[in-house]
PDB file of N, CA and C in Angstrom:
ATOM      1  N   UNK A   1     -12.381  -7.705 -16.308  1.00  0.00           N
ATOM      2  CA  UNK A   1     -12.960  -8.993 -15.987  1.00  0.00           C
ATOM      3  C   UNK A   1     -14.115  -9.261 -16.938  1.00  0.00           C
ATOM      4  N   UNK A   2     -14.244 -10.563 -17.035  1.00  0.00           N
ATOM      5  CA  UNK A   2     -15.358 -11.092 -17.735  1.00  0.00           C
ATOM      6  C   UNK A   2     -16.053 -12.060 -17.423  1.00  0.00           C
ATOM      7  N   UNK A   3     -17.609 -12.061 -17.098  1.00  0.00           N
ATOM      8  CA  UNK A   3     -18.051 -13.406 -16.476  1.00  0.00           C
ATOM      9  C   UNK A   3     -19.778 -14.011 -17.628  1.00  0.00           C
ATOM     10  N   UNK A   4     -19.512 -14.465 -16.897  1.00  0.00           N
ATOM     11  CA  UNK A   4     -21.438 -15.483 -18.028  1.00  0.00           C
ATOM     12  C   UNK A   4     -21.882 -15.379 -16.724  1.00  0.00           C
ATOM     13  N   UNK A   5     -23.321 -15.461 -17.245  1.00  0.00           N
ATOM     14  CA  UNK A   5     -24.409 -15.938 -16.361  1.00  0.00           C
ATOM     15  C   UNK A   5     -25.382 -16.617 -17.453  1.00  0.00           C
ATOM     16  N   UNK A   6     -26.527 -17.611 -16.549  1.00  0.00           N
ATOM     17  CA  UNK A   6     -27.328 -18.595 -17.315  1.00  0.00           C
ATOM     18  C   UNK A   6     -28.198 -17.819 -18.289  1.00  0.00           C
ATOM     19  N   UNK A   7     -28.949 -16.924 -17.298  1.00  0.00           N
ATOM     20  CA  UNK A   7     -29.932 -16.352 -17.748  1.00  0.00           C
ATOM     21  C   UNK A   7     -30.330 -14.970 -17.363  1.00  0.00           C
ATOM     22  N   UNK A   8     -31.077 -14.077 -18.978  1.00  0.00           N
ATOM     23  CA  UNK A   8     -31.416 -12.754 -18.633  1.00  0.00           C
ATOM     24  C   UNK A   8     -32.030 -12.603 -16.927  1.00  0.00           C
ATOM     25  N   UNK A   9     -31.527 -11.259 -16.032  1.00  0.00           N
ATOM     26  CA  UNK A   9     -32.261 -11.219 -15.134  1.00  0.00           C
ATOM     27  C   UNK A   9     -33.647 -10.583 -15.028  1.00  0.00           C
ATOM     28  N   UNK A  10     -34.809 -10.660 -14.551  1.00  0.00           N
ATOM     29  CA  UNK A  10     -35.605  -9.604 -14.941  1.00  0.00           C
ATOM     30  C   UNK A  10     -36.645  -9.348 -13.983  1.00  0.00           C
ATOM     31  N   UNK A  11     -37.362  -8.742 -13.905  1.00  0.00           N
ATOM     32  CA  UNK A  11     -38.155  -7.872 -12.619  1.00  0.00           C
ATOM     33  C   UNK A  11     -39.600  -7.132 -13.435  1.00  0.00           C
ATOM     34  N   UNK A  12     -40.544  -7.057 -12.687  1.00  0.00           N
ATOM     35  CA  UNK A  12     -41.687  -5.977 -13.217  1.00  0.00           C
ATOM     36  C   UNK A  12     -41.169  -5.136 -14.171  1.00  0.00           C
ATOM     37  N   UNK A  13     -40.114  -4.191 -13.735  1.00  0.00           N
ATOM     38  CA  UNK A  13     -39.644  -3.172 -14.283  1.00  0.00           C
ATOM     39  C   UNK A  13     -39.098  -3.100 -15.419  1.00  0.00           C
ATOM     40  N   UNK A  14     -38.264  -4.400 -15.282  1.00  0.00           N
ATOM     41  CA  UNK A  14     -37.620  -4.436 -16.841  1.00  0.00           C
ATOM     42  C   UNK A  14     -36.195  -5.004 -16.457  1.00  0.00           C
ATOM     43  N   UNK A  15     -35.464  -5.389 -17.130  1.00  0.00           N
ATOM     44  CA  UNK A  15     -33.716  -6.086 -16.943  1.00  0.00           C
ATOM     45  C   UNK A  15     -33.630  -5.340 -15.887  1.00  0.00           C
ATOM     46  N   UNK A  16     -32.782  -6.564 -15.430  1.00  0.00           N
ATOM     47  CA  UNK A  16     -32.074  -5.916 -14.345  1.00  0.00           C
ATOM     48  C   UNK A  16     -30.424  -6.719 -14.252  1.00  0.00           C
ATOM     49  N   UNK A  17     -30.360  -7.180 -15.324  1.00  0.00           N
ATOM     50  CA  UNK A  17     -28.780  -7.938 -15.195  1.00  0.00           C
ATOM     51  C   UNK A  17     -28.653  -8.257 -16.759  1.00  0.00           C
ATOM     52  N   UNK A  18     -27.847  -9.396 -16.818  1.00  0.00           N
ATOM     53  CA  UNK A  18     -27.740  -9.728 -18.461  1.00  0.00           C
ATOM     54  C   UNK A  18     -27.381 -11.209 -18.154  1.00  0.00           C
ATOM     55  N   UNK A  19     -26.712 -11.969 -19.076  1.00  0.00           N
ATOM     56  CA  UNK A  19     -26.433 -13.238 -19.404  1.00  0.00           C
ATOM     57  C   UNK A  19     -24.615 -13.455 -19.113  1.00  0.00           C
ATOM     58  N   UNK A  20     -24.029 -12.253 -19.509  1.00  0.00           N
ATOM     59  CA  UNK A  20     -22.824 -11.752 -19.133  1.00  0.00           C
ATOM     60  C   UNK A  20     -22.560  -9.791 -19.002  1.00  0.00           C
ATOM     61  N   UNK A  21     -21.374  -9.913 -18.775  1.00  0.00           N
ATOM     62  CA  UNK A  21     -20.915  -8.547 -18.102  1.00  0.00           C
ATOM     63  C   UNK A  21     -19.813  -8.624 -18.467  1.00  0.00           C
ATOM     64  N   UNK A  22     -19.053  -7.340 -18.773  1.00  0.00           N
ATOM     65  CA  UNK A  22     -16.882  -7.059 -18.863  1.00  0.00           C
ATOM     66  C   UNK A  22     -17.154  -5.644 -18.016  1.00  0.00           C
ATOM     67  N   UNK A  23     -15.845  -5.708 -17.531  1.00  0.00           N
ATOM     68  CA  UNK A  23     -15.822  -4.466 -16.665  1.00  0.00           C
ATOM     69  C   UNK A  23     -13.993  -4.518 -16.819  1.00  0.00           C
ATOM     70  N   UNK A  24     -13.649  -3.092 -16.437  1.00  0.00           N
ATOM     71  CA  UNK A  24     -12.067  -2.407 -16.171  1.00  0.00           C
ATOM     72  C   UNK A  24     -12.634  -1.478 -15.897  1.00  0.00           C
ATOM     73  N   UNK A  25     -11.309  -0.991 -14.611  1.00  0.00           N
ATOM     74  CA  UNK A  25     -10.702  -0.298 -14.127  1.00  0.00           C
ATOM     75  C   UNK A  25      -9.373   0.579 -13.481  1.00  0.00           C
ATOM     76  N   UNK A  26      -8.984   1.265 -14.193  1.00  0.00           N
ATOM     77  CA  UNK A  26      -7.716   2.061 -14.087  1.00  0.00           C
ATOM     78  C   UNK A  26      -7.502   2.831 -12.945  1.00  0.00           C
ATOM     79  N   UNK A  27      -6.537   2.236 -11.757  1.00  0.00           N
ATOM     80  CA  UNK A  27      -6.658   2.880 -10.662  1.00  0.00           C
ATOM     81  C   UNK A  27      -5.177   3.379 -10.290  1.00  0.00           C
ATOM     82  N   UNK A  28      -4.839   5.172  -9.495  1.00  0.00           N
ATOM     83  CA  UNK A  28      -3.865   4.979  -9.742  1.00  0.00           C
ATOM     84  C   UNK A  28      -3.762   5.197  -7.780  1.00  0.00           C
ATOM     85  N   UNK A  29      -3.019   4.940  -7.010  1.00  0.00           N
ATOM     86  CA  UNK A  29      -3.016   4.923  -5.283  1.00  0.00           C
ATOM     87  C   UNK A  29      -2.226   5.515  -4.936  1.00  0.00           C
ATOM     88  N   UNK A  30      -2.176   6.255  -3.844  1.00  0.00           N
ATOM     89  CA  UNK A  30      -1.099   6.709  -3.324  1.00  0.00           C
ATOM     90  C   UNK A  30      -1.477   7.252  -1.729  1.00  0.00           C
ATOM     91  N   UNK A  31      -0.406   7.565  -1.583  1.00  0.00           N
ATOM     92  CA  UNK A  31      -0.534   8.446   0.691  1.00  0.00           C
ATOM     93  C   UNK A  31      -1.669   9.512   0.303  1.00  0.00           C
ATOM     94  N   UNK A  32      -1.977   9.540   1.501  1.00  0.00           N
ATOM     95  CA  UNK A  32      -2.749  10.593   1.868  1.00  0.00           C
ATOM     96  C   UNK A  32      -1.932  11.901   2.555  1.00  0.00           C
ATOM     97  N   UNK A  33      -2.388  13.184   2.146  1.00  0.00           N
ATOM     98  CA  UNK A  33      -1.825  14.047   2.423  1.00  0.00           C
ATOM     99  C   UNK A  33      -1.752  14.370   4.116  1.00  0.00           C
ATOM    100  N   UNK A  34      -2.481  13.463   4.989  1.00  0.00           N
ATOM    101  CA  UNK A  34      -3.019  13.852   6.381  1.00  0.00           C
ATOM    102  C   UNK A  34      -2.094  13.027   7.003  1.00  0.00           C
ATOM    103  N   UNK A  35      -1.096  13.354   8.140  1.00  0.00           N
ATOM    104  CA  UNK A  35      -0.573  12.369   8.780  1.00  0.00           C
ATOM    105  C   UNK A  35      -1.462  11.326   9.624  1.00  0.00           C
ATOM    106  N   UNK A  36      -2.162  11.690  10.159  1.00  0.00           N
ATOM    107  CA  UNK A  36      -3.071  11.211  11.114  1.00  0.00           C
ATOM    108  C   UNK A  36      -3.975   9.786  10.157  1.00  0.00           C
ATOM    109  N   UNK A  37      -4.351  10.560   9.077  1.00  0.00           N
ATOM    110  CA  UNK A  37      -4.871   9.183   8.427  1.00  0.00           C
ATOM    111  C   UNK A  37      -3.718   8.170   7.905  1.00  0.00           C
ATOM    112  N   UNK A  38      -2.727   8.692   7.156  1.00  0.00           N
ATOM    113  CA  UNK A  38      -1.272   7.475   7.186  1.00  0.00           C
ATOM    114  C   UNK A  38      -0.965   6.924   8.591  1.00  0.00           C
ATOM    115  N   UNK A  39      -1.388   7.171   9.220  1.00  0.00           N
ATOM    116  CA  UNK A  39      -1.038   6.288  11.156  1.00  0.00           C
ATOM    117  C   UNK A  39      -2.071   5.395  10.718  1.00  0.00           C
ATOM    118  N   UNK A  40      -3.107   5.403  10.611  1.00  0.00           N
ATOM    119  CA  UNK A  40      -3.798   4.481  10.343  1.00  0.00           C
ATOM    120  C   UNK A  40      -4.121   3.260   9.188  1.00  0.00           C
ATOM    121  N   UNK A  41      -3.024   3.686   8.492  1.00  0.00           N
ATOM    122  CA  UNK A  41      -3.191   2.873   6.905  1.00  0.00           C
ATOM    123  C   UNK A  41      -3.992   2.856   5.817  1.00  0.00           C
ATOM    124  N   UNK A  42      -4.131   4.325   5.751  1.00  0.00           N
ATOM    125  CA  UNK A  42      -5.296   4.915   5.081  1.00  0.00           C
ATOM    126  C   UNK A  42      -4.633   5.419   3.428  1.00  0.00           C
ATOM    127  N   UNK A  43      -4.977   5.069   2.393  1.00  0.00           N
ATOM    128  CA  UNK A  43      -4.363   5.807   1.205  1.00  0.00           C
ATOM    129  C   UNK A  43      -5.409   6.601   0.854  1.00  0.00           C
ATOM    130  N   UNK A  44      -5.151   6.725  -0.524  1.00  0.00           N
ATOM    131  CA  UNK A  44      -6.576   7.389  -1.413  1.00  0.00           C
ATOM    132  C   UNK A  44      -5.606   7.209  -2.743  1.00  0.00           C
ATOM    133  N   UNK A  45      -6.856   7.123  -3.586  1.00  0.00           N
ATOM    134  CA  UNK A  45      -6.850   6.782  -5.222  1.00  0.00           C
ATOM    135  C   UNK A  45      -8.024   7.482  -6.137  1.00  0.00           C
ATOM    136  N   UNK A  46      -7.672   7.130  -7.147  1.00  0.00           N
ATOM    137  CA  UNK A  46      -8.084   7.724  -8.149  1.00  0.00           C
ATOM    138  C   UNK A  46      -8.429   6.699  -9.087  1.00  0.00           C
ATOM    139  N   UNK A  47      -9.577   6.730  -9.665  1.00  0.00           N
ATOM    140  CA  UNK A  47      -9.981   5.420 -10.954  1.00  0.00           C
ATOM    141  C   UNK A  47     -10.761   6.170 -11.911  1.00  0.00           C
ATOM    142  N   UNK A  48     -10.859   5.350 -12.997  1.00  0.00           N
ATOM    143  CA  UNK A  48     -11.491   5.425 -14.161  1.00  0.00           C
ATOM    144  C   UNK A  48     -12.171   3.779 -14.273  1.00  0.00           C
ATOM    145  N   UNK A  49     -13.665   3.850 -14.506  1.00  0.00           N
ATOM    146  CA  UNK A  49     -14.190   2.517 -14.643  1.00  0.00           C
ATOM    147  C   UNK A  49     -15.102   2.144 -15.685  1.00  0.00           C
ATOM    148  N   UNK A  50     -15.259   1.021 -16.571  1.00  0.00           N
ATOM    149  CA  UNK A  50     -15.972   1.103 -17.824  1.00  0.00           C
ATOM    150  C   UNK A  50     -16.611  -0.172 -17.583  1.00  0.00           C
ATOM    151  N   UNK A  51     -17.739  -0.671 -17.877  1.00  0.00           N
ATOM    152  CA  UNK A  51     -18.668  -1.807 -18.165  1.00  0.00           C
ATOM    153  C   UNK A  51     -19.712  -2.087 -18.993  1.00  0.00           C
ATOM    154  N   UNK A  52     -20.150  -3.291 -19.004  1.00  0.00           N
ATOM    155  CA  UNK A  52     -21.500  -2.974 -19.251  1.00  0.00           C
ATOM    156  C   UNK A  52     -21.825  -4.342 -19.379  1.00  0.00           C
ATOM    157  N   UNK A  53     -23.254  -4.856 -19.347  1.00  0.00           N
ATOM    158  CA  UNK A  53     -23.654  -5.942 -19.449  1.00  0.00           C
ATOM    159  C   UNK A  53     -24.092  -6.698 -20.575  1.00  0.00           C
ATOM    160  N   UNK A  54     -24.394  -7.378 -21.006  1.00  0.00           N
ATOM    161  CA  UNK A  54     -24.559  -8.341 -22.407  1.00  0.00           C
ATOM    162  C   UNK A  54     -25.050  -9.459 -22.652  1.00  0.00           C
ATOM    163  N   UNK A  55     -25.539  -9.888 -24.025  1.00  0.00           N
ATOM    164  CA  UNK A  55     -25.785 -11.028 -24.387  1.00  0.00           C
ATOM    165  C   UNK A  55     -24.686 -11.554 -24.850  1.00  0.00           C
ATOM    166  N   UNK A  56     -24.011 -12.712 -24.805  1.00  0.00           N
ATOM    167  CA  UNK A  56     -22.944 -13.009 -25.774  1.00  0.00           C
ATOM    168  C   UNK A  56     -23.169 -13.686 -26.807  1.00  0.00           C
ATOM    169  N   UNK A  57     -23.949 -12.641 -28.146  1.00  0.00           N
ATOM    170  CA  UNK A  57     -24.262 -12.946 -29.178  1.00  0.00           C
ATOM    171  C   UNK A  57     -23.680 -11.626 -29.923  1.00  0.00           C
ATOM    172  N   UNK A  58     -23.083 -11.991 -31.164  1.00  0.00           N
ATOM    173  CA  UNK A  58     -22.159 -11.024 -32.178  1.00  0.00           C
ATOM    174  C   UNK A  58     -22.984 -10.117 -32.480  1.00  0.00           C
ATOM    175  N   UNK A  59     -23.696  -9.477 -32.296  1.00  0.00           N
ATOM    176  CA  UNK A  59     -24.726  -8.086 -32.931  1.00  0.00           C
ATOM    177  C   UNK A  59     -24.843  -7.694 -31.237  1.00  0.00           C
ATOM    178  N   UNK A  60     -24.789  -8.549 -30.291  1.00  0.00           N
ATOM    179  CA  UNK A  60     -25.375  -7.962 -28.927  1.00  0.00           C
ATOM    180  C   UNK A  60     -24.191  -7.525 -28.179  1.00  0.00           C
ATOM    181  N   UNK A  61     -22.782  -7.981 -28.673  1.00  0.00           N
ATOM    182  CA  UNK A  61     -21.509  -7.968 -27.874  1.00  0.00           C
ATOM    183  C   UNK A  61     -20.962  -6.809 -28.918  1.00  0.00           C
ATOM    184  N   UNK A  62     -21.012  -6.764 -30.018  1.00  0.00           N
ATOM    185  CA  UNK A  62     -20.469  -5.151 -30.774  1.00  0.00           C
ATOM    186  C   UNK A  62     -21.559  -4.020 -29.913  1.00  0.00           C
ATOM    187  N   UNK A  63     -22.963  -4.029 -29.780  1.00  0.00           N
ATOM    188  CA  UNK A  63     -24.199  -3.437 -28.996  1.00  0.00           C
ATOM    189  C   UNK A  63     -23.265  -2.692 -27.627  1.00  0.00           C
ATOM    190  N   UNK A  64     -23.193  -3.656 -27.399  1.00  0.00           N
ATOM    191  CA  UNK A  64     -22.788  -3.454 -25.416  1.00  0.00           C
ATOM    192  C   UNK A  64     -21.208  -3.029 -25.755  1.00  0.00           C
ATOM    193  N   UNK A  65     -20.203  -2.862 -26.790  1.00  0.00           N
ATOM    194  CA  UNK A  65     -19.130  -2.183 -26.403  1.00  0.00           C
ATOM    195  C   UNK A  65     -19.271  -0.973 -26.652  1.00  0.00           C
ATOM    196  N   UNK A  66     -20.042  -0.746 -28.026  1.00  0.00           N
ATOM    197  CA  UNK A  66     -20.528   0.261 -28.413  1.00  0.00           C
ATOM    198  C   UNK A  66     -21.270   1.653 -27.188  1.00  0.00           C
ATOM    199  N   UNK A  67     -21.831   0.339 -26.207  1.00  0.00           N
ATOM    200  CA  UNK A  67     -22.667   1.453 -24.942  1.00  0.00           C
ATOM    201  C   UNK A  67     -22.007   1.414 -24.127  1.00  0.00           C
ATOM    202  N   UNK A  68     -20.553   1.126 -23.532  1.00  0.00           N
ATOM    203  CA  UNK A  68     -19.842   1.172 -22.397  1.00  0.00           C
ATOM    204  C   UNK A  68     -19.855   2.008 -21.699  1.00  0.00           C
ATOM    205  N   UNK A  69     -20.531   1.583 -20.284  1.00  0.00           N
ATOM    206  CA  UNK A  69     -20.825   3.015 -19.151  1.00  0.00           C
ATOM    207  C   UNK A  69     -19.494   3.347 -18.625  1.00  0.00           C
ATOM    208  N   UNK A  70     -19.080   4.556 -18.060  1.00  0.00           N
ATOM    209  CA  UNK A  70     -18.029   5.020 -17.477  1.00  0.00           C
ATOM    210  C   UNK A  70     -18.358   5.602 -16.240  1.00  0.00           C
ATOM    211  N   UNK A  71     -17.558   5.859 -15.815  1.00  0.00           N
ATOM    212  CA  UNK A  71     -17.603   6.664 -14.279  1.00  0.00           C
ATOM    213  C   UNK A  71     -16.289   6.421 -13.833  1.00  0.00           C
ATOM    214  N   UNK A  72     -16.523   7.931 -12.688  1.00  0.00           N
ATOM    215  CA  UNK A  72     -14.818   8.284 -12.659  1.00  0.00           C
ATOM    216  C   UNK A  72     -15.039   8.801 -10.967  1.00  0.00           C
ATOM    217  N   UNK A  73     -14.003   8.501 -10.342  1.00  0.00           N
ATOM    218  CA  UNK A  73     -13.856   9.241  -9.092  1.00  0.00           C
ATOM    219  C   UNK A  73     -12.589   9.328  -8.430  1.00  0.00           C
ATOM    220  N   UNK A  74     -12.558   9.095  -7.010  1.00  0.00           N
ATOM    221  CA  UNK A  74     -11.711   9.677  -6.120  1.00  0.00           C
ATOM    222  C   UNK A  74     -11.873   9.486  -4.559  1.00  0.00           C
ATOM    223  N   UNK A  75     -11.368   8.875  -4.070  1.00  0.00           N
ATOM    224  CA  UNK A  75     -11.668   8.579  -2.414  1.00  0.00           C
ATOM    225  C   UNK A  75      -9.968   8.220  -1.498  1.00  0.00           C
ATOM    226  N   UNK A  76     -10.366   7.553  -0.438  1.00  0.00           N
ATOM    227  CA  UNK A  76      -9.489   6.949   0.266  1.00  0.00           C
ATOM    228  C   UNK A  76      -9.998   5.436   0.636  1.00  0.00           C
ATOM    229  N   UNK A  77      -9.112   4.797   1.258  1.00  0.00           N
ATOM    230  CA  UNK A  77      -9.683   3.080   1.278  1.00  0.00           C
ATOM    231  C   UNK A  77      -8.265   2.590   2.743  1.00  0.00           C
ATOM    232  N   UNK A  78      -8.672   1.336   2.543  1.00  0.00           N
ATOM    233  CA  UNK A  78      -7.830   1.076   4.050  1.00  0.00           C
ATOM    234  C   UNK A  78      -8.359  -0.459   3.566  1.00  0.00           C
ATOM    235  N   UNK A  79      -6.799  -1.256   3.409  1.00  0.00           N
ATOM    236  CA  UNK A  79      -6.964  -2.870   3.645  1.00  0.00           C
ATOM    237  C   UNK A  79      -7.220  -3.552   4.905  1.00  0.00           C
ATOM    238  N   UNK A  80      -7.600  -4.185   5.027  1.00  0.00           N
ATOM    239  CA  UNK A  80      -7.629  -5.249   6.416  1.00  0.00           C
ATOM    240  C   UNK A  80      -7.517  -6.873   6.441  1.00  0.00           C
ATOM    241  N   UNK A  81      -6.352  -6.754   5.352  1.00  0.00           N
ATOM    242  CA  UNK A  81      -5.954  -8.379   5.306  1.00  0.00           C
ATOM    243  C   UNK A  81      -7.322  -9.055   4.474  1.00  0.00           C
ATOM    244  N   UNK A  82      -7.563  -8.677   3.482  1.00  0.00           N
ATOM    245  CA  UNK A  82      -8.285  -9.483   2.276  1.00  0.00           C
ATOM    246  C   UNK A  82      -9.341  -8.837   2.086  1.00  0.00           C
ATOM    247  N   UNK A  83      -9.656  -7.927   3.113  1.00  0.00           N
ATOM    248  CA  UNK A  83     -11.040  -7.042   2.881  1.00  0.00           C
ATOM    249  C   UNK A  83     -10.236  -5.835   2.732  1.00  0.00           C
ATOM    250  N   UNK A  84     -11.671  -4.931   1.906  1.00  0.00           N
ATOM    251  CA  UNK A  84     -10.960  -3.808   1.353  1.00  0.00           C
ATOM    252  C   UNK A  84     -11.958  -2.806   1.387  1.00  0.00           C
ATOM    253  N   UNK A  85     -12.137  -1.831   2.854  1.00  0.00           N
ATOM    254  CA  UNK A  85     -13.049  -0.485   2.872  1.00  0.00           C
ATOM    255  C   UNK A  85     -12.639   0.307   1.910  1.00  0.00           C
ATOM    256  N   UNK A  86     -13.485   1.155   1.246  1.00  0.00           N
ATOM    257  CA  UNK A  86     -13.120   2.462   0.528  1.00  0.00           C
ATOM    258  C   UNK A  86     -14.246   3.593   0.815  1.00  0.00           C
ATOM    259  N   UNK A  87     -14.149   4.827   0.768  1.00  0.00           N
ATOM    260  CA  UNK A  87     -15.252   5.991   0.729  1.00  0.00           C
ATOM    261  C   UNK A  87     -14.883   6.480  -0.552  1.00  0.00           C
ATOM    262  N   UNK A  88     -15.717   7.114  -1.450  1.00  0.00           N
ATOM    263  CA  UNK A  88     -15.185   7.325  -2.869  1.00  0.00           C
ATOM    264  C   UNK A  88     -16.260   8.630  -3.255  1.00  0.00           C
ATOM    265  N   UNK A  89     -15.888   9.454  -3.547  1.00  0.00           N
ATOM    266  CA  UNK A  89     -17.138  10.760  -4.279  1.00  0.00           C
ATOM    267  C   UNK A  89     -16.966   9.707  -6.401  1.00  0.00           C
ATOM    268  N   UNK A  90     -17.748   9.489  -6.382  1.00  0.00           N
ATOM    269  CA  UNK A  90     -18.244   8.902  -7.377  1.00  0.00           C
ATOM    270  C   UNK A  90     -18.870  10.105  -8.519  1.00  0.00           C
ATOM    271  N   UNK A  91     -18.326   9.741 -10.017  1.00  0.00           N
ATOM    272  CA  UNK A  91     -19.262  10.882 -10.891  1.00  0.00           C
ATOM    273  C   UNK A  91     -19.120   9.816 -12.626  1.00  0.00           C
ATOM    274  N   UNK A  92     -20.768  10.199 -12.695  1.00  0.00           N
ATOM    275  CA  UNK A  92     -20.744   8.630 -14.027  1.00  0.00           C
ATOM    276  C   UNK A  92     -20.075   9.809 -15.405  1.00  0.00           C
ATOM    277  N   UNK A  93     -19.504   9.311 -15.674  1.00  0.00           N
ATOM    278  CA  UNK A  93     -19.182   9.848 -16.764  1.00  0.00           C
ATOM    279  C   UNK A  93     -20.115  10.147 -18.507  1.00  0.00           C
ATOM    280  N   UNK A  94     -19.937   8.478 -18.314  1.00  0.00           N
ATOM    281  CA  UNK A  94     -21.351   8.070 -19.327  1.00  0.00           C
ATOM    282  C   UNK A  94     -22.146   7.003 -19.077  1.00  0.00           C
ATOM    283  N   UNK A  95     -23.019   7.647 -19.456  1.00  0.00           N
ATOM    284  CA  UNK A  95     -24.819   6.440 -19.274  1.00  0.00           C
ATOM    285  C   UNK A  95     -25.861   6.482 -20.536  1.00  0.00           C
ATOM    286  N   UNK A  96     -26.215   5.153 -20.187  1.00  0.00           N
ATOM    287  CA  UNK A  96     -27.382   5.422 -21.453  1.00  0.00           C
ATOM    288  C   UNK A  96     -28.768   5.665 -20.808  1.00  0.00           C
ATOM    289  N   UNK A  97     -29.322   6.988 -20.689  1.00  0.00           N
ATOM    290  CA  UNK A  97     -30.394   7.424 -19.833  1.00  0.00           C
ATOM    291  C   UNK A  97     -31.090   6.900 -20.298  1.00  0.00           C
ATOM    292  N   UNK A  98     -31.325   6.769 -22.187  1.00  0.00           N
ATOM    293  CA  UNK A  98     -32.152   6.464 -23.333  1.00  0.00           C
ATOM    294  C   UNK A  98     -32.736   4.814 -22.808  1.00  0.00           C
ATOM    295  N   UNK A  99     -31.719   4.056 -22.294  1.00  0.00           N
ATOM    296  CA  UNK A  99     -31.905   3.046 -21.890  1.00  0.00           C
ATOM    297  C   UNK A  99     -32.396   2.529 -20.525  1.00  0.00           C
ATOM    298  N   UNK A 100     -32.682   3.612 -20.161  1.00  0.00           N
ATOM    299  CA  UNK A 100     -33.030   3.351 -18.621  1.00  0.00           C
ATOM    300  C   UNK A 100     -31.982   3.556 -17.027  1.00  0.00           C
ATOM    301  N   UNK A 101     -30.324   4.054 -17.666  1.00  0.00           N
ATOM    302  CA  UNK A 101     -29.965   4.573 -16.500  1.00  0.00           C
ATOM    303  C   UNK A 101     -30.580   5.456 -16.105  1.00  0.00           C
ATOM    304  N   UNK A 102     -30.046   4.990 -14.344  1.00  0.00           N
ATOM    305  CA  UNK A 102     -30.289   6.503 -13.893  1.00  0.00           C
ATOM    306  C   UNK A 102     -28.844   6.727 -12.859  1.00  0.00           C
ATOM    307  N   UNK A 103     -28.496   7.803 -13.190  1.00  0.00           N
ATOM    308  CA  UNK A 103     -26.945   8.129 -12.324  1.00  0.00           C
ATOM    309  C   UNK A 103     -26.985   9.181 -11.017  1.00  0.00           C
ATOM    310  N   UNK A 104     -26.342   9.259 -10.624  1.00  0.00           N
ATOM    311  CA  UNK A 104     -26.233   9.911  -9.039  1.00  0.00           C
ATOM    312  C   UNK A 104     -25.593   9.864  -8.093  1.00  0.00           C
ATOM    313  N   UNK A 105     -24.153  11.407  -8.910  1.00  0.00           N
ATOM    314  CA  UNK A 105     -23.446  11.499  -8.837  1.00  0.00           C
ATOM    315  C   UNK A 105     -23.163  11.844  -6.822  1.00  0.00           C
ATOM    316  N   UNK A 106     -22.012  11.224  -6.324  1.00  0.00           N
ATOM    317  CA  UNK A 106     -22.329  11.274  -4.784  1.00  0.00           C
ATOM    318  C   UNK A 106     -20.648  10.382  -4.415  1.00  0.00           C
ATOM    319  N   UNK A 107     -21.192  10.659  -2.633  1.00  0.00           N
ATOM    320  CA  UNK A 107     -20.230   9.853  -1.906  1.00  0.00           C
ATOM    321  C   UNK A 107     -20.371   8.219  -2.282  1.00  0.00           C
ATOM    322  N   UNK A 108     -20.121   7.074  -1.937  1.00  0.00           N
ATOM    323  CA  UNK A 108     -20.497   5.605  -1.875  1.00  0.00           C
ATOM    324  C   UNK A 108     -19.286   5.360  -1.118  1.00  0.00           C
ATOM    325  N   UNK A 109     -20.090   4.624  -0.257  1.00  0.00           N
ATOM    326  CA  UNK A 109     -19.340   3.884   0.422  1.00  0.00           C
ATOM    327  C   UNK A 109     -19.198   1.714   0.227  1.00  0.00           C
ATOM    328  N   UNK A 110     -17.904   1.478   0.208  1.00  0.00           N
ATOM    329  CA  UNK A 110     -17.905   0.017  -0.375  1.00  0.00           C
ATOM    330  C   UNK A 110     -17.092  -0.970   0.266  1.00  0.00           C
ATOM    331  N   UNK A 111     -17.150  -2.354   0.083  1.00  0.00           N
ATOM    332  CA  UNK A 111     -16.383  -2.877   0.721  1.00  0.00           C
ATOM    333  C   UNK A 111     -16.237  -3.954  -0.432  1.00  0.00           C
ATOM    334  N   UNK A 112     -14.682  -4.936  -0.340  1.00  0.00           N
ATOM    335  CA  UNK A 112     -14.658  -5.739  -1.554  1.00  0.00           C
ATOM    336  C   UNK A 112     -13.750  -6.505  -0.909  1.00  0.00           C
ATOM    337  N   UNK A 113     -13.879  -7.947  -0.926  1.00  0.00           N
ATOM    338  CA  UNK A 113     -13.021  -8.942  -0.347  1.00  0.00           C
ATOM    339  C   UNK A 113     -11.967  -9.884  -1.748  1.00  0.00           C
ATOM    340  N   UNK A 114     -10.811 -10.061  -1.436  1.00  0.00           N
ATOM    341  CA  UNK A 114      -9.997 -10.242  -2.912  1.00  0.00           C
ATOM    342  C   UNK A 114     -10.200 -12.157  -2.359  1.00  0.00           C
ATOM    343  N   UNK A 115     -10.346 -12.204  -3.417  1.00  0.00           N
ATOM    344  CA  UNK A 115     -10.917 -13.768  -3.797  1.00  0.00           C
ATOM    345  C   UNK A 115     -10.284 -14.855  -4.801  1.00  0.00           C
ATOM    346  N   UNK A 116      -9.584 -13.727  -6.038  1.00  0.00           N
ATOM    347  CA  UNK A 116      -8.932 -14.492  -7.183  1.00  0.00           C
ATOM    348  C   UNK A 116      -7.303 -14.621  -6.283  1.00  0.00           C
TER     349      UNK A 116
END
């Protein structure tokens, strides 16, 4: 995906968004090994995810592919008719610490409603 926004976001601290963003993700799904959670409509998956945020200016958009964050994990999830729970052990692959990430690697829990 790819979206714009008007303007840099920013805070005391320093950015906290960009002007635009691209993001993918490679996910692959399947049953869960537990009967008890398949009674319930429970899968689990596996992803690979890459982003990063940007100016969309030609020195700032080669910049930001050049720094594409990654992170990789593994969970289970359960639809509910347009909403979408997941629990996921999360681990960043790559970050730019230099730049001010900070990563932490863990459970997350999420929810995502399909819209397009």
């Amino acid at each position: 995906s790819l979206c714009f926004f008007n303007d840099l976001l920013r805070s005391d601290d320093g950015a906290i968004g960009g002007e635009a963003f691209y993001s993918a993700t490679l996910r692959a799904e399947t049953g869960v090994p537990f009967k008890v959670l398949r009674r319930y409509g429970i899968e689990s998956h596996a992803f690979l995810s890459a982003g990063n945020c940007f100016t969309p200016r030609i020195t700032a958009t080669l910049n930001a592919l050049q720094q594409t964050r990654f992170s990789a994990g593994f969970g289970i999830f359960k639809d509910f008719g347009g909403v979408r729970a997941e629990l996921n052990y999360c681990i960043p692959v790559r970050a730019m610490q230099h730049l001010g990430d900070q990563t932490a690697p863990g459970l997350r829990f999420g929810l995502a409603m399909e819209w397009m």
